[in-house]
N, C-alpha and C. Protein backbone atom coordinates (compact mmCIF):
# COMPACT_ATOMS: atom_id res chain seq x y z
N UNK A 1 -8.77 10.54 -19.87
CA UNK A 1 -7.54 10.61 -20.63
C UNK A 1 -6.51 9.67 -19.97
N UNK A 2 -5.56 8.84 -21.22
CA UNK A 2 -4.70 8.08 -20.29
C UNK A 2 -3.52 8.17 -20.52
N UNK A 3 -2.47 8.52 -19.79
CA UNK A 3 -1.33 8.86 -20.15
C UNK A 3 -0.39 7.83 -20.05
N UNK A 4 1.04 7.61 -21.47
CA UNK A 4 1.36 6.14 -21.53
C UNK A 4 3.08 7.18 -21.35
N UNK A 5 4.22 6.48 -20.29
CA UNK A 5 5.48 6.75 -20.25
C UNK A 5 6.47 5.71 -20.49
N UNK A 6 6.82 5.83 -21.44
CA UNK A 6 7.94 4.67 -22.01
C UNK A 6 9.27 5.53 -21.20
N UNK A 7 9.90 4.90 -20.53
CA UNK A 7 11.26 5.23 -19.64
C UNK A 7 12.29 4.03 -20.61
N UNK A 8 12.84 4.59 -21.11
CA UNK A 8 14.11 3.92 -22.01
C UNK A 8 15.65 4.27 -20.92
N UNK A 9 16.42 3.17 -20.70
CA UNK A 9 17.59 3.23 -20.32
C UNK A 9 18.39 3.56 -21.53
N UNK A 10 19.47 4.02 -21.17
CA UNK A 10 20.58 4.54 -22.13
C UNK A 10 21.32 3.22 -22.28
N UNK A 11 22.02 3.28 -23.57
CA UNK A 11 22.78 1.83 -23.88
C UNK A 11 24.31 1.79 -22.80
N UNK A 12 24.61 0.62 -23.55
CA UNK A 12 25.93 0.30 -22.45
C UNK A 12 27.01 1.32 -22.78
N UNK A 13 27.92 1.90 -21.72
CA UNK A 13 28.87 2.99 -21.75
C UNK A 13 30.18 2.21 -20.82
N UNK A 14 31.27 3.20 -21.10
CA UNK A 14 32.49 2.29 -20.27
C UNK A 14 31.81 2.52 -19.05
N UNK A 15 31.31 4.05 -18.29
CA UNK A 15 31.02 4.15 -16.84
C UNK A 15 30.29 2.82 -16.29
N UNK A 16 28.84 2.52 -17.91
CA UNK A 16 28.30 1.67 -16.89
C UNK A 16 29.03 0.26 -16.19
N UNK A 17 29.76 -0.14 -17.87
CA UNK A 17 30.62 -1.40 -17.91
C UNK A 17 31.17 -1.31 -16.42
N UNK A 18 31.80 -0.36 -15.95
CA UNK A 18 33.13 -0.30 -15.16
C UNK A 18 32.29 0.16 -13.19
N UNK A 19 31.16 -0.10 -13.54
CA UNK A 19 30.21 0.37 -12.31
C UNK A 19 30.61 1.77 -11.59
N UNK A 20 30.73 2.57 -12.48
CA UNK A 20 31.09 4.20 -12.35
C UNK A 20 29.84 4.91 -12.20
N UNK A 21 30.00 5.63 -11.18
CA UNK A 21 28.86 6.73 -11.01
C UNK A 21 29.18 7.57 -12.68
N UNK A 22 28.24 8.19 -13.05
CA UNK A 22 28.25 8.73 -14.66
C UNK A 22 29.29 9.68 -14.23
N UNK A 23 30.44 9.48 -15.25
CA UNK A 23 30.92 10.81 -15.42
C UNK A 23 31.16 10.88 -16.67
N UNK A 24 30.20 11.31 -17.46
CA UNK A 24 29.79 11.98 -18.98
C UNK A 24 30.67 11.36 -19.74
N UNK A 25 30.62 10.44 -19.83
CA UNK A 25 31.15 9.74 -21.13
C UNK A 25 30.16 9.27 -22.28
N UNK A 26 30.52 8.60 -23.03
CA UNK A 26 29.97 8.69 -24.32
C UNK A 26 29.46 7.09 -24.47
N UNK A 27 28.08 6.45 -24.81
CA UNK A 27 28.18 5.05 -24.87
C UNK A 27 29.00 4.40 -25.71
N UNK A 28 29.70 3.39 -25.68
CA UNK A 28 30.37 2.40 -26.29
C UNK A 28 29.87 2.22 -27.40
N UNK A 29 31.07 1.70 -28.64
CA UNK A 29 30.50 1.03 -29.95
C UNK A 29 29.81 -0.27 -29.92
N UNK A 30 29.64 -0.81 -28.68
CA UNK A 30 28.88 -1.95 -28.99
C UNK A 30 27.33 -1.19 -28.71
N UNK A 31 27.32 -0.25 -27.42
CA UNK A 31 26.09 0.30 -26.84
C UNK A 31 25.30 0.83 -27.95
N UNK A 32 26.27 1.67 -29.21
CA UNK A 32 25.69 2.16 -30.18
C UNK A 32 24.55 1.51 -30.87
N UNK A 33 25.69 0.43 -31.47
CA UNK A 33 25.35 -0.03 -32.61
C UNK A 33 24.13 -1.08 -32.02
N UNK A 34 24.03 -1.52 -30.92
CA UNK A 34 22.72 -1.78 -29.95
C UNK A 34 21.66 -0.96 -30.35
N UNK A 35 21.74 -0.11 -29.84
CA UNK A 35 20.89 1.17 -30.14
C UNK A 35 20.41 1.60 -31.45
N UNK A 36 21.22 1.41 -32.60
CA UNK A 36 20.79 1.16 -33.86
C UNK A 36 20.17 0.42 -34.41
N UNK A 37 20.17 -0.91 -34.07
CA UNK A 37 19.56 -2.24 -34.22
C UNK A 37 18.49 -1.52 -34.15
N UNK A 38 17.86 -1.27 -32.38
CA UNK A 38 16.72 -1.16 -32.10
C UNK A 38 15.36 0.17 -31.92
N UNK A 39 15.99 1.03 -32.93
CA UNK A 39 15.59 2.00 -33.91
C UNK A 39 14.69 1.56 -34.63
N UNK A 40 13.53 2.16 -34.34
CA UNK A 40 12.09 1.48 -34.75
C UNK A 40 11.43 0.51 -33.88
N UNK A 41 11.77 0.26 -33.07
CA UNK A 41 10.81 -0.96 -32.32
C UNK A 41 10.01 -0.08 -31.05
N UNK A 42 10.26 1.25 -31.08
CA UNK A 42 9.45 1.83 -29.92
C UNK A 42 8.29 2.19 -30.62
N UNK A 43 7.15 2.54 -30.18
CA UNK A 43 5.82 3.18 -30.51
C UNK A 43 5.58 4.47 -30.80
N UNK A 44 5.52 5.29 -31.60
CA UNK A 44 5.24 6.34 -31.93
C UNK A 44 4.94 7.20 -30.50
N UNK A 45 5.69 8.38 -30.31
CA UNK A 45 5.45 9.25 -29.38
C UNK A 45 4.68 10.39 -29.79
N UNK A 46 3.83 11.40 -28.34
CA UNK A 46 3.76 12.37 -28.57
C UNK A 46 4.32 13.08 -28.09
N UNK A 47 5.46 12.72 -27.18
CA UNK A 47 6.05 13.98 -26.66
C UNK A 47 7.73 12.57 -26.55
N UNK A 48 9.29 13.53 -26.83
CA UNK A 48 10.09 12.50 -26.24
C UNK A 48 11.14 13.78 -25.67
N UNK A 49 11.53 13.15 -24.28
CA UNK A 49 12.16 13.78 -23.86
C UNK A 49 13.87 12.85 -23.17
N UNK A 50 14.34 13.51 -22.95
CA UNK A 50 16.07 12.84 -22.76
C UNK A 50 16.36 13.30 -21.37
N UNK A 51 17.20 12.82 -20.52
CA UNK A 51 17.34 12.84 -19.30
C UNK A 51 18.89 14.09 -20.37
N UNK A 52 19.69 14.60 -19.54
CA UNK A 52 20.63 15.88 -19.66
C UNK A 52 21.92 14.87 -19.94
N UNK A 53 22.07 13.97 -19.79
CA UNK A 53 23.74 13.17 -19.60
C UNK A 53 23.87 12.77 -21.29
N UNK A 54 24.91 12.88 -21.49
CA UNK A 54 25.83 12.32 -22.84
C UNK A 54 25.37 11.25 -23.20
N UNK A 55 25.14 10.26 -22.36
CA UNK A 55 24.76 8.69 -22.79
C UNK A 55 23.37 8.93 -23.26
N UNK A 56 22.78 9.69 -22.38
CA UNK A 56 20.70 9.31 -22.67
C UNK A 56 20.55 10.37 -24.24
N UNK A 57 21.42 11.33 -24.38
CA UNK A 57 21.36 12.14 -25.41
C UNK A 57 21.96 11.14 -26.60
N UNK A 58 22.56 10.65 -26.55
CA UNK A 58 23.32 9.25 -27.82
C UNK A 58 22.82 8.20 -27.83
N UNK A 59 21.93 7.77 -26.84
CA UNK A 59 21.33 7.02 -27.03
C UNK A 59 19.88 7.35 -28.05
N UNK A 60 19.31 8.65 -27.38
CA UNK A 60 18.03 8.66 -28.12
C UNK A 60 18.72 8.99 -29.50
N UNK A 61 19.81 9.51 -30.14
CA UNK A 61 20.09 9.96 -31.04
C UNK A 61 20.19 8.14 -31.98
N UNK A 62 20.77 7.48 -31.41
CA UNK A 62 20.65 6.46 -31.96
C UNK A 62 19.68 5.63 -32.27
N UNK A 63 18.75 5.66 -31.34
CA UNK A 63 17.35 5.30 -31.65
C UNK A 63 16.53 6.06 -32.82
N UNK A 64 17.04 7.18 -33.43
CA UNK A 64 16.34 7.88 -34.27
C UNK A 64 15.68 8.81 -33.74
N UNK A 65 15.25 8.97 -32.25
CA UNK A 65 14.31 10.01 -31.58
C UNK A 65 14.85 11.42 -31.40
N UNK A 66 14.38 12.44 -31.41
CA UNK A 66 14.67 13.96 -31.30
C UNK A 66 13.66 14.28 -30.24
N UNK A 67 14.42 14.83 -29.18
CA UNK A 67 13.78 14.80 -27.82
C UNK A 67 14.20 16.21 -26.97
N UNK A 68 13.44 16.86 -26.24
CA UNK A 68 13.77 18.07 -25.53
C UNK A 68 14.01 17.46 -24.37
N UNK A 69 15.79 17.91 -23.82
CA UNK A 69 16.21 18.09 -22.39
C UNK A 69 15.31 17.86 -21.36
N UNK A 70 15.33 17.17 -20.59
CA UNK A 70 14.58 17.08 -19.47
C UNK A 70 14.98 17.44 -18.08
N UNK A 71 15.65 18.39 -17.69
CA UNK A 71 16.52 18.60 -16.26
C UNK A 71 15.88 17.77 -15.40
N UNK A 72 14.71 17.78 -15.05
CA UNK A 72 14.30 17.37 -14.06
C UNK A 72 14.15 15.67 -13.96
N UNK A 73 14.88 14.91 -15.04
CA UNK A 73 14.82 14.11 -15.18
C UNK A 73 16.23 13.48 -15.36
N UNK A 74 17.30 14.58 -14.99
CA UNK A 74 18.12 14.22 -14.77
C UNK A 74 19.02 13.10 -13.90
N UNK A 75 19.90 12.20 -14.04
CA UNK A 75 20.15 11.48 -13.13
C UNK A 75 20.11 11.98 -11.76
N UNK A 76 20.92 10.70 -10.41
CA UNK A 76 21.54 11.07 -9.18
C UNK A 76 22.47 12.10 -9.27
N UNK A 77 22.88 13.31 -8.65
CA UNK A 77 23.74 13.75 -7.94
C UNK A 77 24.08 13.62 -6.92
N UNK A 78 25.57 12.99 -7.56
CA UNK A 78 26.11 11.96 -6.38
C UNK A 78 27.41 12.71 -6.15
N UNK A 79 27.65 14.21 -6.26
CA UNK A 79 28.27 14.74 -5.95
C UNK A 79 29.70 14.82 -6.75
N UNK A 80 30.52 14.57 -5.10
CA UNK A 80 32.21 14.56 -5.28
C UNK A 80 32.76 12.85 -5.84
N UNK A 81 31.26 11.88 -5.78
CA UNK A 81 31.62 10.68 -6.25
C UNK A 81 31.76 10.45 -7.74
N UNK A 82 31.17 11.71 -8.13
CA UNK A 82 30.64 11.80 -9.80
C UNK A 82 32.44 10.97 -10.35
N UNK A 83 32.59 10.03 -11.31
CA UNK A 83 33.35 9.39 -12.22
C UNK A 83 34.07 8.21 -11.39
N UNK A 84 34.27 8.12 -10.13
CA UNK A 84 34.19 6.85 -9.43
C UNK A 84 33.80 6.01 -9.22
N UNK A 85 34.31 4.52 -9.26
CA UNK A 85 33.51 3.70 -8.98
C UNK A 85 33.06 3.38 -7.40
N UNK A 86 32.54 2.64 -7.17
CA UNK A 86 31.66 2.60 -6.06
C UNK A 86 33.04 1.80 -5.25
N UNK A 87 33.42 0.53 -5.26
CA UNK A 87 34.71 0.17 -4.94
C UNK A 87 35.58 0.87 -4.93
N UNK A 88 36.21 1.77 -5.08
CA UNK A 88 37.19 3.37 -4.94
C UNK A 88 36.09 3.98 -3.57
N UNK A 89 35.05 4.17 -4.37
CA UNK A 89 34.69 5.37 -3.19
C UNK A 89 34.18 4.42 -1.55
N UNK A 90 33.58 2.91 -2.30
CA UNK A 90 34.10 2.19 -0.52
C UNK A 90 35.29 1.85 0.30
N UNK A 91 36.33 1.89 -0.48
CA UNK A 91 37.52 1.78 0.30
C UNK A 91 37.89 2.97 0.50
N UNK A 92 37.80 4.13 -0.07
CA UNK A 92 38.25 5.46 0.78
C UNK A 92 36.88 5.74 1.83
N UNK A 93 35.93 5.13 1.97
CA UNK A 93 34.37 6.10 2.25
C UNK A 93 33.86 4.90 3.07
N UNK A 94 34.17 3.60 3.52
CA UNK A 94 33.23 2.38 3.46
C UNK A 94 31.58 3.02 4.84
N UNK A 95 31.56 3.86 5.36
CA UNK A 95 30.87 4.26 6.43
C UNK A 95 29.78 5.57 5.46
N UNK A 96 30.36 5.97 5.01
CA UNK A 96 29.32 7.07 4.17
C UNK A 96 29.01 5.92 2.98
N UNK A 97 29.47 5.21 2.46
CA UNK A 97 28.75 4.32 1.56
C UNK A 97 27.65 3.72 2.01
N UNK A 98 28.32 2.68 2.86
CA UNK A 98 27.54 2.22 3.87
C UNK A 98 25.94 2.53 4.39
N UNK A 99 26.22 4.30 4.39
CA UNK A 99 24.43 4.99 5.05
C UNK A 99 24.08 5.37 3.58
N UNK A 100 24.74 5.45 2.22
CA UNK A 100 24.25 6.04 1.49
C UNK A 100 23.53 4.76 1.34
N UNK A 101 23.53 3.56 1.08
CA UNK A 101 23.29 2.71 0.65
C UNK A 101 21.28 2.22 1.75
N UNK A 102 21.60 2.34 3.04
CA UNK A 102 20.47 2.11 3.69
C UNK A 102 20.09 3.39 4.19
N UNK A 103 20.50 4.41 4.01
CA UNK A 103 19.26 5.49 4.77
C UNK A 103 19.09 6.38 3.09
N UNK A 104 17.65 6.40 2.97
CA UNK A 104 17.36 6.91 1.77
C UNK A 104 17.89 8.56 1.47
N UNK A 105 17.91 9.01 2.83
CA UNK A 105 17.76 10.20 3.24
C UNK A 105 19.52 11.20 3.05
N UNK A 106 20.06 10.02 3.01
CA UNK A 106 21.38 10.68 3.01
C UNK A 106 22.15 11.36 2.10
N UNK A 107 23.12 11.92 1.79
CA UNK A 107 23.65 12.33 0.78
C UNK A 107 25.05 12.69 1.26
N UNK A 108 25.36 11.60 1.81
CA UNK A 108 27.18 12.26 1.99
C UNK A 108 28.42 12.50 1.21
N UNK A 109 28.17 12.41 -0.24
CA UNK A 109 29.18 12.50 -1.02
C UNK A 109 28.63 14.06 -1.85
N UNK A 110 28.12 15.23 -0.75
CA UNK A 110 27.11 16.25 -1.32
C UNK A 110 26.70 16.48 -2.14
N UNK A 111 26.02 15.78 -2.71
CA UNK A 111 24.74 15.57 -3.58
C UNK A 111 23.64 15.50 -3.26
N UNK A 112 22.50 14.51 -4.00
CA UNK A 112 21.29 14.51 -3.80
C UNK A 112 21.07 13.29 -3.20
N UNK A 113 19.75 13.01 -2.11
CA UNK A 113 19.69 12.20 -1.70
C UNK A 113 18.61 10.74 -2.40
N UNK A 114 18.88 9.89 -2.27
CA UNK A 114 17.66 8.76 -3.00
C UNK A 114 16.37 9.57 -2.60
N UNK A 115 16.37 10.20 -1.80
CA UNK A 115 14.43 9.95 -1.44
C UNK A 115 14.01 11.62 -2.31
N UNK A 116 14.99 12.67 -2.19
CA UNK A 116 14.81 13.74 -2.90
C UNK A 116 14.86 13.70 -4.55
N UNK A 117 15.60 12.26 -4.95
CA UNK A 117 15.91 11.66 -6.52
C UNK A 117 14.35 11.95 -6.42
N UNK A 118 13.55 10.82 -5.96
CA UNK A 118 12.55 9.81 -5.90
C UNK A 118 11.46 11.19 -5.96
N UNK A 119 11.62 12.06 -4.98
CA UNK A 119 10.33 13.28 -5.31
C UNK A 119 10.46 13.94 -6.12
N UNK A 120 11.54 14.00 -6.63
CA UNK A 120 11.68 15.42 -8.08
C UNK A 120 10.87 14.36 -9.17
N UNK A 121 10.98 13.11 -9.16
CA UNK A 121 10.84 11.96 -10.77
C UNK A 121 9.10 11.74 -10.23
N UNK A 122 8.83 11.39 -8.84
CA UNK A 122 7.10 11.89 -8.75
C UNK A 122 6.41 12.86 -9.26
N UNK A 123 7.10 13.73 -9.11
CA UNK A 123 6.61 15.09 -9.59
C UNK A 123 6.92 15.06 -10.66
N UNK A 124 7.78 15.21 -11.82
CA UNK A 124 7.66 15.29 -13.23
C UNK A 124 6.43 13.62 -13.64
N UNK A 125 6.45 13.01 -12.95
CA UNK A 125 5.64 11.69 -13.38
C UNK A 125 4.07 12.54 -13.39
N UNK A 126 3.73 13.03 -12.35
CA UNK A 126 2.43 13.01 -11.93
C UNK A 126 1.93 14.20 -12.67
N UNK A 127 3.06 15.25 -13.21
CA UNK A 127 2.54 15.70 -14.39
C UNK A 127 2.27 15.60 -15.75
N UNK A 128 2.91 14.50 -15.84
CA UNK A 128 2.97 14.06 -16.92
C UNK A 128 1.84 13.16 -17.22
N UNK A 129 0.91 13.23 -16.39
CA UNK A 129 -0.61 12.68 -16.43
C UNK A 129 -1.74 13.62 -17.25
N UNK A 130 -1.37 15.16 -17.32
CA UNK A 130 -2.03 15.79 -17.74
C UNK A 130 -1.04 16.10 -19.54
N UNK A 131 -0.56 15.00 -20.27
CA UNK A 131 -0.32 14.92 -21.29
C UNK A 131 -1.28 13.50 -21.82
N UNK A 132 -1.65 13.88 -22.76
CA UNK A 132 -2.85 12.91 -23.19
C UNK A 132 -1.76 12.23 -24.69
N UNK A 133 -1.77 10.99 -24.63
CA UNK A 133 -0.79 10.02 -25.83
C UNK A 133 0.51 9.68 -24.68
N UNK A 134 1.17 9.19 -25.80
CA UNK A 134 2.32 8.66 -25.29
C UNK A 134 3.91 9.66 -25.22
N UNK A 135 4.48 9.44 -24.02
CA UNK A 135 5.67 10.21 -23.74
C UNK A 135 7.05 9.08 -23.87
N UNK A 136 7.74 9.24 -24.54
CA UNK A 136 8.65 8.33 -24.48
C UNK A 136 10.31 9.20 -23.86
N UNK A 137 10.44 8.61 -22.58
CA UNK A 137 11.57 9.40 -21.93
C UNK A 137 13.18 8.39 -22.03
N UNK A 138 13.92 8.85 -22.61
CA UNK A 138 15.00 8.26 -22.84
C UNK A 138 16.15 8.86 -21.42
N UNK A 139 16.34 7.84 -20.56
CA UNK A 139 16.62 8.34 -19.09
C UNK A 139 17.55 7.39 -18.56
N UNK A 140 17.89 8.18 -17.25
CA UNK A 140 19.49 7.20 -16.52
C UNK A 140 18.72 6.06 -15.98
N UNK A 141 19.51 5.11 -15.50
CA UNK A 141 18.53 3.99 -15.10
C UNK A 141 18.16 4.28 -13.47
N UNK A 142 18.84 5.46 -12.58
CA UNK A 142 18.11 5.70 -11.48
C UNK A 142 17.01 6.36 -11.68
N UNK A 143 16.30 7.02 -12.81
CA UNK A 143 15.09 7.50 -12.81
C UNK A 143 14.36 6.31 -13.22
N UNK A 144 14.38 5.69 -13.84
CA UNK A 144 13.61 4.42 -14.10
C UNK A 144 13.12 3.54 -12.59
N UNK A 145 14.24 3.52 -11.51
CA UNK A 145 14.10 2.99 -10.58
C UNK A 145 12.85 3.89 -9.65
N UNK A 146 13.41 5.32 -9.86
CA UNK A 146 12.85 6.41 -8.76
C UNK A 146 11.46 6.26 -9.42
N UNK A 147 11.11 6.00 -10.32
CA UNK A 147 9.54 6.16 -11.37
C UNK A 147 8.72 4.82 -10.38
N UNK A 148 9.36 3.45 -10.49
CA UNK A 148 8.94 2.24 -10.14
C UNK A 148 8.67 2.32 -8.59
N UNK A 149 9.64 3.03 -7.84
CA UNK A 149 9.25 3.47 -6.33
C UNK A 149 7.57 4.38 -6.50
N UNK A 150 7.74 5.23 -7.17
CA UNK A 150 6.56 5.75 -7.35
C UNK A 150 5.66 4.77 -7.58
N UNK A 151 5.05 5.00 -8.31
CA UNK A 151 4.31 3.64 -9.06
C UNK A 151 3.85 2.94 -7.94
N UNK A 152 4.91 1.80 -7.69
CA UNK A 152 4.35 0.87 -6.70
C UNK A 152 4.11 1.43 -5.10
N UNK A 153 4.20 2.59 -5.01
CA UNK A 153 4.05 3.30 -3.61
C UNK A 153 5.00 2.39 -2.77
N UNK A 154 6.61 2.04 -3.47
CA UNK A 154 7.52 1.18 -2.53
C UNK A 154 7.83 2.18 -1.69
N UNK A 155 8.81 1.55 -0.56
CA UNK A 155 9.55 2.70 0.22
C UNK A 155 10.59 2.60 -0.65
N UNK A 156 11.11 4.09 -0.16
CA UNK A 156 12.56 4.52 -0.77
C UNK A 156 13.50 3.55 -0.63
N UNK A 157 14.06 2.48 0.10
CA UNK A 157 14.46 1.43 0.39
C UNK A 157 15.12 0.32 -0.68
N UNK A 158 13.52 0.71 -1.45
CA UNK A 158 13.47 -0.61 -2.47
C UNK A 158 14.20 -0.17 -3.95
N UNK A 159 14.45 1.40 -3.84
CA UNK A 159 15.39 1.58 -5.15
C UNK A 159 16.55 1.27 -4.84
N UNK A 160 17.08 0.16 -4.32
CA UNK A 160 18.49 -0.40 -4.55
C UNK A 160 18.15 -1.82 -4.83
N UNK A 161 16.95 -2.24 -4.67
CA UNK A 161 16.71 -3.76 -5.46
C UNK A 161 16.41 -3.36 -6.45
N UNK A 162 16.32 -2.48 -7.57
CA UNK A 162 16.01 -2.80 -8.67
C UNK A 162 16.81 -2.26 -9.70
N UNK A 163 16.90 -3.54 -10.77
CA UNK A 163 17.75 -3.45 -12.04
C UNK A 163 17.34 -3.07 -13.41
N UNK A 164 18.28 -2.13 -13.20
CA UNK A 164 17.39 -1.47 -15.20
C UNK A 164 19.04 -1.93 -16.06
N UNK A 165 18.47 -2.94 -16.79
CA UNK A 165 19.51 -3.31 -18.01
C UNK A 165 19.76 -2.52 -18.72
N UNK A 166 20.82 -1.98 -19.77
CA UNK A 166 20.31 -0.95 -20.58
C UNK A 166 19.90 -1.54 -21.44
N UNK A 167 19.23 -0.40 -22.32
CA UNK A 167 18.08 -0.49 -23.51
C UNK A 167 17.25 -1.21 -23.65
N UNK A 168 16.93 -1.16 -22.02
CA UNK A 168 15.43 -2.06 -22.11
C UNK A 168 14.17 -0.94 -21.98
N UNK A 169 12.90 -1.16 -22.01
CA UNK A 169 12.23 -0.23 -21.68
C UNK A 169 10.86 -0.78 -20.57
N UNK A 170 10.62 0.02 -19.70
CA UNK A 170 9.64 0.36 -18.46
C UNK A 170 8.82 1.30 -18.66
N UNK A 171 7.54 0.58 -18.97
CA UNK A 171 6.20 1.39 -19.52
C UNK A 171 5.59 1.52 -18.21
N UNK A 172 4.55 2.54 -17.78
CA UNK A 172 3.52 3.15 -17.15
C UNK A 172 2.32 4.10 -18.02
N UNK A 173 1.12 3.30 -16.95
CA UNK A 173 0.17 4.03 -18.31
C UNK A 173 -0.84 4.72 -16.91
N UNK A 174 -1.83 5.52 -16.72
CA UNK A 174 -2.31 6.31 -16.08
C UNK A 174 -3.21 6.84 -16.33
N UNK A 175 -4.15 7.11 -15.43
CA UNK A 175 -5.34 8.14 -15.13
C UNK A 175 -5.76 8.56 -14.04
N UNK A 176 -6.63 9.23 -13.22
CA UNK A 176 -6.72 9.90 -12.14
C UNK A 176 -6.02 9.53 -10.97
N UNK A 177 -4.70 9.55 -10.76
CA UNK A 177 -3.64 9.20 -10.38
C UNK A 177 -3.27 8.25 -10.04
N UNK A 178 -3.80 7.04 -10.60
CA UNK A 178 -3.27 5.93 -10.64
C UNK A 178 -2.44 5.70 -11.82
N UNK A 179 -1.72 4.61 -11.42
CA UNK A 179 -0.60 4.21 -12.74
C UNK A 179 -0.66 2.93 -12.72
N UNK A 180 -0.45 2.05 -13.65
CA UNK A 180 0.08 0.82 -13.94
C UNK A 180 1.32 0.36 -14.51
N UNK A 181 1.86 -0.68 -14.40
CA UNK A 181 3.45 -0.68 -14.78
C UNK A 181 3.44 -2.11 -15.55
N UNK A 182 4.62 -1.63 -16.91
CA UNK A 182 5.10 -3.00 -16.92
C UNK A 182 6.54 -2.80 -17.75
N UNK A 183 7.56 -3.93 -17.15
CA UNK A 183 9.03 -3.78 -16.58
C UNK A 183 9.71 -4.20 -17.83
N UNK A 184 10.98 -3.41 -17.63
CA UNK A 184 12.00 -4.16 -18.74
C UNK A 184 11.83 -4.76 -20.36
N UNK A 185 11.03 -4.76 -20.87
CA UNK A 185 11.19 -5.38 -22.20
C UNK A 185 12.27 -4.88 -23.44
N UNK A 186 13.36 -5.32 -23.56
CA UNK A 186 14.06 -5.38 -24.67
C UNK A 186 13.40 -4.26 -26.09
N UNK A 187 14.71 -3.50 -26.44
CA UNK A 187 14.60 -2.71 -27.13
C UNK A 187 14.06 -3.37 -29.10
N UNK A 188 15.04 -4.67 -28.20
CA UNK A 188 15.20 -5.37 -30.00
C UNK A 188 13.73 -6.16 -30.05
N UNK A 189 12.55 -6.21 -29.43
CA UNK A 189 11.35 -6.38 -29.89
C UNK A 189 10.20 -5.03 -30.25
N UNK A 190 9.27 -5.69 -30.51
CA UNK A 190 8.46 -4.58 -31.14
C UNK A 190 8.28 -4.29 -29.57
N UNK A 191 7.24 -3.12 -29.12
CA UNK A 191 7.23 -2.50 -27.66
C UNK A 191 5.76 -2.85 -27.33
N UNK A 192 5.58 -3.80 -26.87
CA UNK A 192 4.01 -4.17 -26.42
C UNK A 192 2.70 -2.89 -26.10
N UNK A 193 2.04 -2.49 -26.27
CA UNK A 193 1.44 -1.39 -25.51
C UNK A 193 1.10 -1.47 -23.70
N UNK A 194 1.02 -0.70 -23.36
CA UNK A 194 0.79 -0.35 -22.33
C UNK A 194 -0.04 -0.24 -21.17
């Protein structure tokens, strides 16, 4: 059996515009109407699920998809940083930024840490092997990252090199616990298989 995970980023929002940790806002009329365009170009699912935040819920709504909550697929908790931008929280913070940024392990703004992101999104991944068809997860773009750490067995390290555009999509396809990956492709084409 081979299991196929379409990871969809949420469209553009002011937070993302404005490099804001999410604080539940709503995507933009351009993010929308993005998202409308590209309604229909994903592949028929058998299962779709939505990361918990305002944006990934309006986004799949815009895409046409009807999807069950996914907690565990929820973004970073990034704590007391939640609706700040990262510039605010380095000039009040530049030393806890600083380790949040190179020790995976940290979490000084009391939240969750990258490497604990990274095992909760293994674990919903690696079950999601024992779903046979395709899962299409409409998600923050740090689970997209935490999925690709998986995947490529990177270190925790390497989820700060990587960029999820929105409304692009990051396929993985699978069987006896291996996975294969392939990155980013644009919402506004048809969705290659997997």
């Amino acid at each position: 059996m081979t299991s196929r995970v379409t990871f969809v980023s949420p469209a553009m929002s002011l937070s993302l515009r404005e490099a804001r940790f999410d604080d539940g806002g709503s995507i933009d009329v351009d993010g929308e109407a993005r998202a409308h365009a590209a309604a229909g170009s994903l592949r028929p699912a058998t299962c779709v699920v939505v990361s918990p935040s305002v944006r990934c819920r309006e986004t799949a709504t815009a895409l046409g998809l009807d999807g069950a909550e996914a907690e565990e697929l929820a973004g970073l908790d990034v704590g007391r940083w939640r609706g700040r931008s990262l510039d605010e929280v380095n000039g009040g913070e530049p030393e806890a930024v600083a380790q949040w940024l190179t020790d995976p392990s940290s979490a000084p703004h009391g939240g969750e840490s990258v490497r604990d992101l990274c095992a909760r999104v293994a674990r919903w991944l690696e079950t999601s092997l024992d779903t046979d068809g395709r899962t299409l997860a409409v998600v923050e773009p740090e689970i997209v990252r935490a999925a690709v750490v998986h995947v490529l067995a990177a270190p925790h390290a390497a989820f700060w090199r990587l960029d999820v555009p929105p409304l692009t999509a990051t396929s993985v396809s699978g069987r006896s616990g291996r996975w294969n990956m392939r990155l980013g492709h644009p919402l506004d084409a048809a969705e290659p298989d997997a």
